[in-house]
PDB file of N, CA and C in Angstrom:
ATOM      1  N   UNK A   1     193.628 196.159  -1.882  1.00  0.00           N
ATOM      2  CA  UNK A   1     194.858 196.750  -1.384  1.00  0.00           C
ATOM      3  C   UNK A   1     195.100 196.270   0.044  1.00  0.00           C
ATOM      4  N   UNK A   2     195.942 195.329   0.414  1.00  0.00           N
ATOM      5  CA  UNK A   2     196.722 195.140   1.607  1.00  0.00           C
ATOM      6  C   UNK A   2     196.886 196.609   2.282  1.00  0.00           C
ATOM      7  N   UNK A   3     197.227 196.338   3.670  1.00  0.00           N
ATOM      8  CA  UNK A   3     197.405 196.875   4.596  1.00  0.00           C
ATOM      9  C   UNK A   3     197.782 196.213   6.370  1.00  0.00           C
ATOM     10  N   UNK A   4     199.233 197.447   6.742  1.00  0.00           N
ATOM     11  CA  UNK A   4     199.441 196.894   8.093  1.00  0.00           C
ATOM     12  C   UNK A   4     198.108 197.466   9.379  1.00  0.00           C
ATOM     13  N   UNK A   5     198.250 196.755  10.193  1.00  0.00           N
ATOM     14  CA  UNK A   5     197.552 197.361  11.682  1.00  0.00           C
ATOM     15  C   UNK A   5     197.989 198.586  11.729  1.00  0.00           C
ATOM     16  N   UNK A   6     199.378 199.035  11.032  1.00  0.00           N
ATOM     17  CA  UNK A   6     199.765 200.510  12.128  1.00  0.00           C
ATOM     18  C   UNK A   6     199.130 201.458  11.020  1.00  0.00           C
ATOM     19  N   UNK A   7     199.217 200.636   9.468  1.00  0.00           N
ATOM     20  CA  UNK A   7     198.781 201.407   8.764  1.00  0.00           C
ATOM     21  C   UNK A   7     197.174 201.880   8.677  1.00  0.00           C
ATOM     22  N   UNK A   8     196.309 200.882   9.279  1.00  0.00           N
ATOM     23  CA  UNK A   8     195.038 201.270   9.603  1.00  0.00           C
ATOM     24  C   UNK A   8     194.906 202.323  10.432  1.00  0.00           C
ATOM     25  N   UNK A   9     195.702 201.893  11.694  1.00  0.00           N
ATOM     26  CA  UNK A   9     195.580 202.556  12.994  1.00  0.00           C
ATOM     27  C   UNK A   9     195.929 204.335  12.996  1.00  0.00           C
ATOM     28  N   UNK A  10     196.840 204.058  11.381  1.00  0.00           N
ATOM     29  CA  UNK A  10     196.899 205.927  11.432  1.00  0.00           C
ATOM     30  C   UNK A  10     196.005 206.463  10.462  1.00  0.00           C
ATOM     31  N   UNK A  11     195.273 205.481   9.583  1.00  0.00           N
ATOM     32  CA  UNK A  11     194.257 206.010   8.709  1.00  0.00           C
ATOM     33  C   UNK A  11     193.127 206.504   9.921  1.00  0.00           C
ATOM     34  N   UNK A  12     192.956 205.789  10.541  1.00  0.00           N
ATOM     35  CA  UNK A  12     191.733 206.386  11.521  1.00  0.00           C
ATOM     36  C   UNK A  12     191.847 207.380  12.166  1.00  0.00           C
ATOM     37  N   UNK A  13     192.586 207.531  12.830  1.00  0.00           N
ATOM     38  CA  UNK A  13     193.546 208.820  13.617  1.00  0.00           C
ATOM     39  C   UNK A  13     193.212 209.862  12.797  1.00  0.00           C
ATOM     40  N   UNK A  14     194.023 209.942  11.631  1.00  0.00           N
ATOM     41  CA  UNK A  14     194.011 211.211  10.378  1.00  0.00           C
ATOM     42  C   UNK A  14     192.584 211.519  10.288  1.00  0.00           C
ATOM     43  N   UNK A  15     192.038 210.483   9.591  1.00  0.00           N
ATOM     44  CA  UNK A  15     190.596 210.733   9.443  1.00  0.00           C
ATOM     45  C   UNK A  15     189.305 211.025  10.598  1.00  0.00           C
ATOM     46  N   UNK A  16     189.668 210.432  11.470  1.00  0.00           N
ATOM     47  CA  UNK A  16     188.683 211.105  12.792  1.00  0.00           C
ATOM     48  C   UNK A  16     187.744 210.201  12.594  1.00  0.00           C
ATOM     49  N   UNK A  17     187.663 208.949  11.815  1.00  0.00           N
ATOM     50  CA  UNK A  17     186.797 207.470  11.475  1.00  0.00           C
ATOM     51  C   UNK A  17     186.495 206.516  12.922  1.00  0.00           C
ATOM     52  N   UNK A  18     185.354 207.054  13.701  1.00  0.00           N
ATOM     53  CA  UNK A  18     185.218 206.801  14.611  1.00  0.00           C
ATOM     54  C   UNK A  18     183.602 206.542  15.228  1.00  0.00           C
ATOM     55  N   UNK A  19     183.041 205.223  15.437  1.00  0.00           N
ATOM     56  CA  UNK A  19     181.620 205.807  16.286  1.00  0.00           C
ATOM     57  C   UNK A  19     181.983 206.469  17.750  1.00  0.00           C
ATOM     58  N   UNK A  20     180.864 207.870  17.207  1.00  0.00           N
ATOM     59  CA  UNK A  20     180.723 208.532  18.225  1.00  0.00           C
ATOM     60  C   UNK A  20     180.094 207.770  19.928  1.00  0.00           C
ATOM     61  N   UNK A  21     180.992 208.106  20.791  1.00  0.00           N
ATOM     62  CA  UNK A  21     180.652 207.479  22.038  1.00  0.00           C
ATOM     63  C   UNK A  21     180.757 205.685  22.163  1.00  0.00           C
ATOM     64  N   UNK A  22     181.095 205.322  21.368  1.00  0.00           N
ATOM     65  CA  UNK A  22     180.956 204.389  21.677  1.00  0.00           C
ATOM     66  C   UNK A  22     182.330 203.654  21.753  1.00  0.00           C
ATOM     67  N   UNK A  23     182.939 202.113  22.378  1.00  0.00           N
ATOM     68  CA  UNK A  23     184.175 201.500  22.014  1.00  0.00           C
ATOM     69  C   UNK A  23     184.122 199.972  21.053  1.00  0.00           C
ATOM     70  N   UNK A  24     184.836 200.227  20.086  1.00  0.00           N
ATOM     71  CA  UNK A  24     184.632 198.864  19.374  1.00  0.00           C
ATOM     72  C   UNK A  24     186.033 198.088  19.388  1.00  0.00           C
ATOM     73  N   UNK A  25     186.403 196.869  20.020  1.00  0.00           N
ATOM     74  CA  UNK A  25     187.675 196.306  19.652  1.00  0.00           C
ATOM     75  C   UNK A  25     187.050 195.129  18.273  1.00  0.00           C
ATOM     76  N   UNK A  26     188.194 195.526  18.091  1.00  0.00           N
ATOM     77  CA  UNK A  26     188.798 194.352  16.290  1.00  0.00           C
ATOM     78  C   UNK A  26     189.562 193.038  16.698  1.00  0.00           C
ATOM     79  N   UNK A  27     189.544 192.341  17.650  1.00  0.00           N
ATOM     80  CA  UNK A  27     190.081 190.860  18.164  1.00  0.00           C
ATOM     81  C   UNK A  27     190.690 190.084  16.778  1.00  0.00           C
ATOM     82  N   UNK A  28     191.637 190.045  16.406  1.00  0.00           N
ATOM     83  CA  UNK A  28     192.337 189.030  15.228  1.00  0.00           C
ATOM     84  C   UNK A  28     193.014 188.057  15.579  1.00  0.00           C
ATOM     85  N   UNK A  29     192.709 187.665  16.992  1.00  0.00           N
ATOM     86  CA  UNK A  29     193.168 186.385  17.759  1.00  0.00           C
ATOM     87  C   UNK A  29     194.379 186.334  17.820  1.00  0.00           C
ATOM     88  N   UNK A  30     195.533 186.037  17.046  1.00  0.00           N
ATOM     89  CA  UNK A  30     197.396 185.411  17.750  1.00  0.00           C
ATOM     90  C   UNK A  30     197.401 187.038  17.100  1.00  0.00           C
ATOM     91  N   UNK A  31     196.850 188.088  15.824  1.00  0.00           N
ATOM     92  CA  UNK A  31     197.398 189.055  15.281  1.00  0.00           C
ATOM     93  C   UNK A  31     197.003 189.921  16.045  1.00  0.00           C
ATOM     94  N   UNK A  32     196.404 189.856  16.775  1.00  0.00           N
ATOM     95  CA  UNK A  32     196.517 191.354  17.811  1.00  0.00           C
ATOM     96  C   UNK A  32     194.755 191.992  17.843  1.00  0.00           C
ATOM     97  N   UNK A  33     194.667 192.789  18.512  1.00  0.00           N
ATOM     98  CA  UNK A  33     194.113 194.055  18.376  1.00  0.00           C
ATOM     99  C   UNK A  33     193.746 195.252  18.418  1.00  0.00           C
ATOM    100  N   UNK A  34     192.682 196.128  18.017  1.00  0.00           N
ATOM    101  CA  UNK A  34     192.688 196.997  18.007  1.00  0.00           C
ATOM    102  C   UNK A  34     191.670 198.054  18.173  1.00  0.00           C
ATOM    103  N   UNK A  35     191.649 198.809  19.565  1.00  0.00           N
ATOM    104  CA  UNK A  35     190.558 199.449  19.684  1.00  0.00           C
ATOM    105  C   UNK A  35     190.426 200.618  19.214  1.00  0.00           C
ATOM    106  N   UNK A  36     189.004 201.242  18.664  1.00  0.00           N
ATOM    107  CA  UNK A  36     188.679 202.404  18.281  1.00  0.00           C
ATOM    108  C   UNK A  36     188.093 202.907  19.697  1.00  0.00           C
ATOM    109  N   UNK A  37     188.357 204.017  20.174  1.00  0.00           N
ATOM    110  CA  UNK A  37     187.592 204.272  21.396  1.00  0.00           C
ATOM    111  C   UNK A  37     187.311 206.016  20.399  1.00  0.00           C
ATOM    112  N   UNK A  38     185.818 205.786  20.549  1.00  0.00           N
ATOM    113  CA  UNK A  38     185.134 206.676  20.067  1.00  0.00           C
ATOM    114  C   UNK A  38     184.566 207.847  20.981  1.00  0.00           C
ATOM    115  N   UNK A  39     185.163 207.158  22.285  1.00  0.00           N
ATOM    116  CA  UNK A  39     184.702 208.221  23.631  1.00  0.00           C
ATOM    117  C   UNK A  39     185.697 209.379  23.853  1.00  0.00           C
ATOM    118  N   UNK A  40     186.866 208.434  23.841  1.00  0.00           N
ATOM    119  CA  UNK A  40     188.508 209.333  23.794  1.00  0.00           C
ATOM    120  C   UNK A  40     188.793 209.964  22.277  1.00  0.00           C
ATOM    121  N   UNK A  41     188.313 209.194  21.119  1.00  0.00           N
ATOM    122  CA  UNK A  41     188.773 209.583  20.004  1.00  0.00           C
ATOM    123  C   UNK A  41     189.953 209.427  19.459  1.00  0.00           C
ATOM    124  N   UNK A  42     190.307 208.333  20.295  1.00  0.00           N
ATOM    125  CA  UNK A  42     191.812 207.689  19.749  1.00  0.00           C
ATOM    126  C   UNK A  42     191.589 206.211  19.366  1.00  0.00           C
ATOM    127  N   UNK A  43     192.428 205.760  18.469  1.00  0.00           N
ATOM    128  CA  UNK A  43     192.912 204.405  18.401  1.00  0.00           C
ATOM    129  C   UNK A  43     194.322 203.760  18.655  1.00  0.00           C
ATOM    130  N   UNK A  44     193.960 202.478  18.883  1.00  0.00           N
ATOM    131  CA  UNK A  44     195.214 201.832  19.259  1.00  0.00           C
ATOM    132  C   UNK A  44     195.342 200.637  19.538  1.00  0.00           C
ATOM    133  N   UNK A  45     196.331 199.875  19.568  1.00  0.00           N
ATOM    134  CA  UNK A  45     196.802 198.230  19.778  1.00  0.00           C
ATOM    135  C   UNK A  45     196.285 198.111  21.377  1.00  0.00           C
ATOM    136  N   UNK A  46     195.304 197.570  21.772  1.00  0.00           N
ATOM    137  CA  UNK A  46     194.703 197.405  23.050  1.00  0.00           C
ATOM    138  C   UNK A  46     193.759 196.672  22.841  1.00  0.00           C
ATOM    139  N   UNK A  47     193.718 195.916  24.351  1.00  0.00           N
ATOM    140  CA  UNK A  47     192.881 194.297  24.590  1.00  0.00           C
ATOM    141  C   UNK A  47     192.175 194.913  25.397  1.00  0.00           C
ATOM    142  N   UNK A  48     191.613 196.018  25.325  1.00  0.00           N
ATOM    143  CA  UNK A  48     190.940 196.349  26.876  1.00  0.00           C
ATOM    144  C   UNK A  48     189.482 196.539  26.491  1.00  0.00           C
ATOM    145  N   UNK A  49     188.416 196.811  27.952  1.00  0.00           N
ATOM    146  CA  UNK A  49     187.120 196.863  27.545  1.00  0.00           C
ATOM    147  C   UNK A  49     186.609 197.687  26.219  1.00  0.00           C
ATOM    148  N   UNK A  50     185.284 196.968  25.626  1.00  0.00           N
ATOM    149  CA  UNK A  50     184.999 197.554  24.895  1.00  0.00           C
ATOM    150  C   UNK A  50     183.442 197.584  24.953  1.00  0.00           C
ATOM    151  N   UNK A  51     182.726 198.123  23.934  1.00  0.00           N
ATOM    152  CA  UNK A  51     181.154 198.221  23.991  1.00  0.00           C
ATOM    153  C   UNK A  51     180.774 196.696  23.132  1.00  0.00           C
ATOM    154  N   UNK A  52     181.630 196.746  21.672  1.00  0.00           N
ATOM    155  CA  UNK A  52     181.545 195.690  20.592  1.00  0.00           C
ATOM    156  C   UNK A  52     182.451 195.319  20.516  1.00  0.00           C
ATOM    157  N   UNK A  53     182.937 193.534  20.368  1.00  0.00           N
ATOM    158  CA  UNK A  53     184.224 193.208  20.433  1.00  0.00           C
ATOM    159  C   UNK A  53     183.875 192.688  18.778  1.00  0.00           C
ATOM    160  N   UNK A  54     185.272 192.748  18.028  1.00  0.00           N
ATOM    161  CA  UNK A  54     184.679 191.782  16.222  1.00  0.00           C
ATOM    162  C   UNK A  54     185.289 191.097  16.688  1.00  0.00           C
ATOM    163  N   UNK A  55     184.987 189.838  16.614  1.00  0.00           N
ATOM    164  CA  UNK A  55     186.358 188.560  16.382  1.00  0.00           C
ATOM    165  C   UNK A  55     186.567 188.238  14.893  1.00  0.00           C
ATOM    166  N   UNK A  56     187.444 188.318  14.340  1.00  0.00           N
ATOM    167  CA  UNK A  56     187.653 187.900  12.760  1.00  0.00           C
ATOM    168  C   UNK A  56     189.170 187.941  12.217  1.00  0.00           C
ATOM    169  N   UNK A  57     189.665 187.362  10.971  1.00  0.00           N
ATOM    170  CA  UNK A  57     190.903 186.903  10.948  1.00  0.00           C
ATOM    171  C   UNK A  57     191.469 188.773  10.265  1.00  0.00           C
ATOM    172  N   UNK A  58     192.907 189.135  10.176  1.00  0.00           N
ATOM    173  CA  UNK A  58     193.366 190.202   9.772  1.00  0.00           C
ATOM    174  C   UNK A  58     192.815 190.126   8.171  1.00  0.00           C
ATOM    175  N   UNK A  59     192.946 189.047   7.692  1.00  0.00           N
ATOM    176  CA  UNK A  59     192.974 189.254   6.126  1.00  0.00           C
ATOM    177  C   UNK A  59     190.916 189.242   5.830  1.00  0.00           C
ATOM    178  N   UNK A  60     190.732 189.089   7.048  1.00  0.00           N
ATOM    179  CA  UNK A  60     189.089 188.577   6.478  1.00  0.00           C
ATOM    180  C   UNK A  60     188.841 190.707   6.822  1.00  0.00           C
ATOM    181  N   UNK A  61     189.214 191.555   7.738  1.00  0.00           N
ATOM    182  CA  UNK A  61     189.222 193.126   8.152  1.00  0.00           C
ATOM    183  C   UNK A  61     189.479 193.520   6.756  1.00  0.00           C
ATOM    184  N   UNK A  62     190.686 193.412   6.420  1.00  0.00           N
ATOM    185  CA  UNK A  62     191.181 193.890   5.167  1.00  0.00           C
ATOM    186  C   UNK A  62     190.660 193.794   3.931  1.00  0.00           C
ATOM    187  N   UNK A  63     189.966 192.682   4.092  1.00  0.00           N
ATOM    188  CA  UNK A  63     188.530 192.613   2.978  1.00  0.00           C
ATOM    189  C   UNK A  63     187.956 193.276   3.083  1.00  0.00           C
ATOM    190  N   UNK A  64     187.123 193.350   4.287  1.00  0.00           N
ATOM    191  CA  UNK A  64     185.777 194.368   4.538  1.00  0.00           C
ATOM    192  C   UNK A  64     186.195 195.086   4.248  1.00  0.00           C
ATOM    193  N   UNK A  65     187.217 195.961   5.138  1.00  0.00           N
ATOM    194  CA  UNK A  65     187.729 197.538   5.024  1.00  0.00           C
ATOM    195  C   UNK A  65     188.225 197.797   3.638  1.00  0.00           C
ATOM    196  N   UNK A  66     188.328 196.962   2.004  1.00  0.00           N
ATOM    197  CA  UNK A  66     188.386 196.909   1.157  1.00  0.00           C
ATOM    198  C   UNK A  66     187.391 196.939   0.466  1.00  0.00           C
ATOM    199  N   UNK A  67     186.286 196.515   0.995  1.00  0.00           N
ATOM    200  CA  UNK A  67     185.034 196.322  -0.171  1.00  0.00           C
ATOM    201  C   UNK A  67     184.722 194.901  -0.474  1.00  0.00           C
ATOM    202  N   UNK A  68     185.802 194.395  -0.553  1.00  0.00           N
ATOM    203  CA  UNK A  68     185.957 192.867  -1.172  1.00  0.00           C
ATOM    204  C   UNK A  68     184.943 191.333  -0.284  1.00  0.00           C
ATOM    205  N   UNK A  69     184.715 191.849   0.871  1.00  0.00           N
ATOM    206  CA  UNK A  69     183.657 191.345   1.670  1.00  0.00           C
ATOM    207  C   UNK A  69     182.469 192.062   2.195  1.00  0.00           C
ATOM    208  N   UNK A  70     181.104 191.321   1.695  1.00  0.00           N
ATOM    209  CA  UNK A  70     179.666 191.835   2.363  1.00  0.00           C
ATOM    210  C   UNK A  70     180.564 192.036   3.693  1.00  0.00           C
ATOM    211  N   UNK A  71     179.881 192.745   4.760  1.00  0.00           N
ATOM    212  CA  UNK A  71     179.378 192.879   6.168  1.00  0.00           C
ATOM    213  C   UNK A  71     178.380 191.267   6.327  1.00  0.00           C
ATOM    214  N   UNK A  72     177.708 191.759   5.739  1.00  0.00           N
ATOM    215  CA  UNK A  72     176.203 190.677   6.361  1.00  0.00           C
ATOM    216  C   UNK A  72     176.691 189.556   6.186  1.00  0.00           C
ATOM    217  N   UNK A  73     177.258 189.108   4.926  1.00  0.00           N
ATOM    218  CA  UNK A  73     177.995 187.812   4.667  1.00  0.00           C
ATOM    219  C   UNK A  73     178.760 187.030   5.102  1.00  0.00           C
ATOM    220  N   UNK A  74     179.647 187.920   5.520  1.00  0.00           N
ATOM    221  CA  UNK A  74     180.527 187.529   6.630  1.00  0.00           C
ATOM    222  C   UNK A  74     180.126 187.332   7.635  1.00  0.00           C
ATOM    223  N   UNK A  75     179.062 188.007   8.312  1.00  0.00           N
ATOM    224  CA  UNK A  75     178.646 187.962   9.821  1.00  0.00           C
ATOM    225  C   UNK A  75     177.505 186.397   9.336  1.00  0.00           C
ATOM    226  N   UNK A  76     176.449 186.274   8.806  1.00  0.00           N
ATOM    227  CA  UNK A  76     176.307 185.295   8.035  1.00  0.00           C
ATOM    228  C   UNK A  76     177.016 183.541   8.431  1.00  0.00           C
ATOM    229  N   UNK A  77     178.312 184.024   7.715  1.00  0.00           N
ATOM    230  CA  UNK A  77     178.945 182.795   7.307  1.00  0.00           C
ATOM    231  C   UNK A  77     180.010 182.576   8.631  1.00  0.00           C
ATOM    232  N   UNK A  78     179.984 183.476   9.641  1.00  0.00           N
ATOM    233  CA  UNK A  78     180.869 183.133  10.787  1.00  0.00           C
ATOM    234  C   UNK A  78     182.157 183.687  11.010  1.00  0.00           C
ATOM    235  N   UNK A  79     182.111 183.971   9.798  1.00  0.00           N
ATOM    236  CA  UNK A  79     183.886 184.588   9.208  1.00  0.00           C
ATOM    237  C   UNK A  79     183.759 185.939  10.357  1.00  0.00           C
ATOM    238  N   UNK A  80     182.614 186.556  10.679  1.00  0.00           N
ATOM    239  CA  UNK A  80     182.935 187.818  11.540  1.00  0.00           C
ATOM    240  C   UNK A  80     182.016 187.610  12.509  1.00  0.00           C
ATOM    241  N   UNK A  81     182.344 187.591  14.057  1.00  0.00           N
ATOM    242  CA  UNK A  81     181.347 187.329  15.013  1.00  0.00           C
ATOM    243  C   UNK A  81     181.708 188.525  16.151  1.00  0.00           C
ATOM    244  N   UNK A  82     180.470 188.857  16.203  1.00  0.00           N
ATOM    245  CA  UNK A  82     180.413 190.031  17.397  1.00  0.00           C
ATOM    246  C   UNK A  82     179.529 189.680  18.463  1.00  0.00           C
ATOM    247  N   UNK A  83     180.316 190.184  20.203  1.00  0.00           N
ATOM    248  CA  UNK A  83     179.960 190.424  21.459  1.00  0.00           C
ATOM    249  C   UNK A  83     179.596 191.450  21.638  1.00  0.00           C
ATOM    250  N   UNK A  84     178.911 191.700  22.133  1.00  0.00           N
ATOM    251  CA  UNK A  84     178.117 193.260  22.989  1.00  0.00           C
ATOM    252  C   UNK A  84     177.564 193.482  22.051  1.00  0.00           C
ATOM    253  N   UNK A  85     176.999 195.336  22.184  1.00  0.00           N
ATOM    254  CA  UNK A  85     176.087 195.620  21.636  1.00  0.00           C
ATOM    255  C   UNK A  85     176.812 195.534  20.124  1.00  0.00           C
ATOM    256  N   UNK A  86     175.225 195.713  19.727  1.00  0.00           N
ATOM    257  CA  UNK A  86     175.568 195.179  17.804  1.00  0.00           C
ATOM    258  C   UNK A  86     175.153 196.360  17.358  1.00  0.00           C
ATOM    259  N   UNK A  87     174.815 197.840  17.745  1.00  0.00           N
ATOM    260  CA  UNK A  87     174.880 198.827  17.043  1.00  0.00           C
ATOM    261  C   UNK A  87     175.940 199.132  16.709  1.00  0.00           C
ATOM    262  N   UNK A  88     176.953 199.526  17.615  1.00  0.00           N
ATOM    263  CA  UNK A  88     177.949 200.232  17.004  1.00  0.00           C
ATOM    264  C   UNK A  88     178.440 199.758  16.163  1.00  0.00           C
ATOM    265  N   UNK A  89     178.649 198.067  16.002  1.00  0.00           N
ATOM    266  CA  UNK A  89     179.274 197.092  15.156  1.00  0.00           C
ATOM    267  C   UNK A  89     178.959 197.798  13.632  1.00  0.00           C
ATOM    268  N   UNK A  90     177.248 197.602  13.753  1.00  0.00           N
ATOM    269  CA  UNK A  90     176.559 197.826  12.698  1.00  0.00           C
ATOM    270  C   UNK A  90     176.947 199.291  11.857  1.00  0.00           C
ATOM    271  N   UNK A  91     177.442 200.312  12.251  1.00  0.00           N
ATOM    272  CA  UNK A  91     177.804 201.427  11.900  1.00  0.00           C
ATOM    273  C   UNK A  91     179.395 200.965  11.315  1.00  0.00           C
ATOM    274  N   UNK A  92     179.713 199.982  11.533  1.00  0.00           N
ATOM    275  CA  UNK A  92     181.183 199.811  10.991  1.00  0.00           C
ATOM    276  C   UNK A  92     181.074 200.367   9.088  1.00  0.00           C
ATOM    277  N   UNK A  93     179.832 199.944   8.900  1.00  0.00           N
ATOM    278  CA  UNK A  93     180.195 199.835   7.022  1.00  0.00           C
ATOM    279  C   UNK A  93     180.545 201.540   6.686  1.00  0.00           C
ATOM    280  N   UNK A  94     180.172 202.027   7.408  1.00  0.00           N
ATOM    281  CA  UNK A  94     180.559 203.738   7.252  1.00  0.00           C
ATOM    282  C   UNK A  94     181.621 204.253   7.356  1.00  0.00           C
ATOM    283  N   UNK A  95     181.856 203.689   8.556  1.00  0.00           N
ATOM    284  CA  UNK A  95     183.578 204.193   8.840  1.00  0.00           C
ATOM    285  C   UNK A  95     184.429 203.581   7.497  1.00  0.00           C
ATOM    286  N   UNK A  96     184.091 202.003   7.436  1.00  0.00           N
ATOM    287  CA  UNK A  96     184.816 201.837   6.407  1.00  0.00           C
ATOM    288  C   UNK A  96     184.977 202.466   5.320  1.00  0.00           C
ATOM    289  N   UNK A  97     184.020 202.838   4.537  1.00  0.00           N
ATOM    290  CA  UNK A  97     183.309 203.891   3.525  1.00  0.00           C
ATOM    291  C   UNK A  97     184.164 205.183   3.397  1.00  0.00           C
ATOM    292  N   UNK A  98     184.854 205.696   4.394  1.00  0.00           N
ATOM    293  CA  UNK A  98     185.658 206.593   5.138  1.00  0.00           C
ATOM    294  C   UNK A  98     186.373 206.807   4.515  1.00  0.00           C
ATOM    295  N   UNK A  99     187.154 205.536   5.154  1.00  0.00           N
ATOM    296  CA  UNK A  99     188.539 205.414   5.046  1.00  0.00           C
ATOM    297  C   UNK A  99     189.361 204.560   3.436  1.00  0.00           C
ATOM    298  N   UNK A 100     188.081 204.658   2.847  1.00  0.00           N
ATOM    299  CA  UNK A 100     188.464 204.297   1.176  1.00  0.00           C
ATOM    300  C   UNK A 100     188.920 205.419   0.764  1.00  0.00           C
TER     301      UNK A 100
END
């Protein structure tokens, strides 16, 4: 199932799909991104600091956050590359889990 940014951005919101304390941005390079700030408990379209940055394409998110892509595989094969710490990253498969 496809999905927009705004439509993610209010699945998380609703759901409260968030690591605790921590900030993770979603970098999709020319498509934007999008931080979860797990400190504030909001999300939103913002380039600003984070704890974990993902770099990865919109349609490669929409996989994961679908099911349709490993985590490991992707991180693996390059398709998903993360800066900073790699815990919070690592807690991503849950949130996703979530928001199915």
């Amino acid at each position: 199932m496809d999905f927009t940014q705004d439509q993610f951005i209010a699945k998380v919101a609703k759901s409260d799909a968030y690591v605790a304390g921590s900030k993770i941005k979603f970098d999709f390079g020319p498509e934007g991104s999008i931080l979860l700030d797990g400190i504030s408990r909001k999300v939103e379209r913002d380039d600003g600091e984070a704890d974990s940055i993902i770099s990865l394409s919109w349609a490669d998110f929409q996989a994961l956050a679908n099911g349709k892509l490993n985590p490991m595989t992707a991180f693996m094969t390059g398709k998903v590359k993360v800066k900073g710490a790699m815990g919070p990253a690592m807690q991503l498969k849950q949130i996703f889990q979530s928001l199915r």
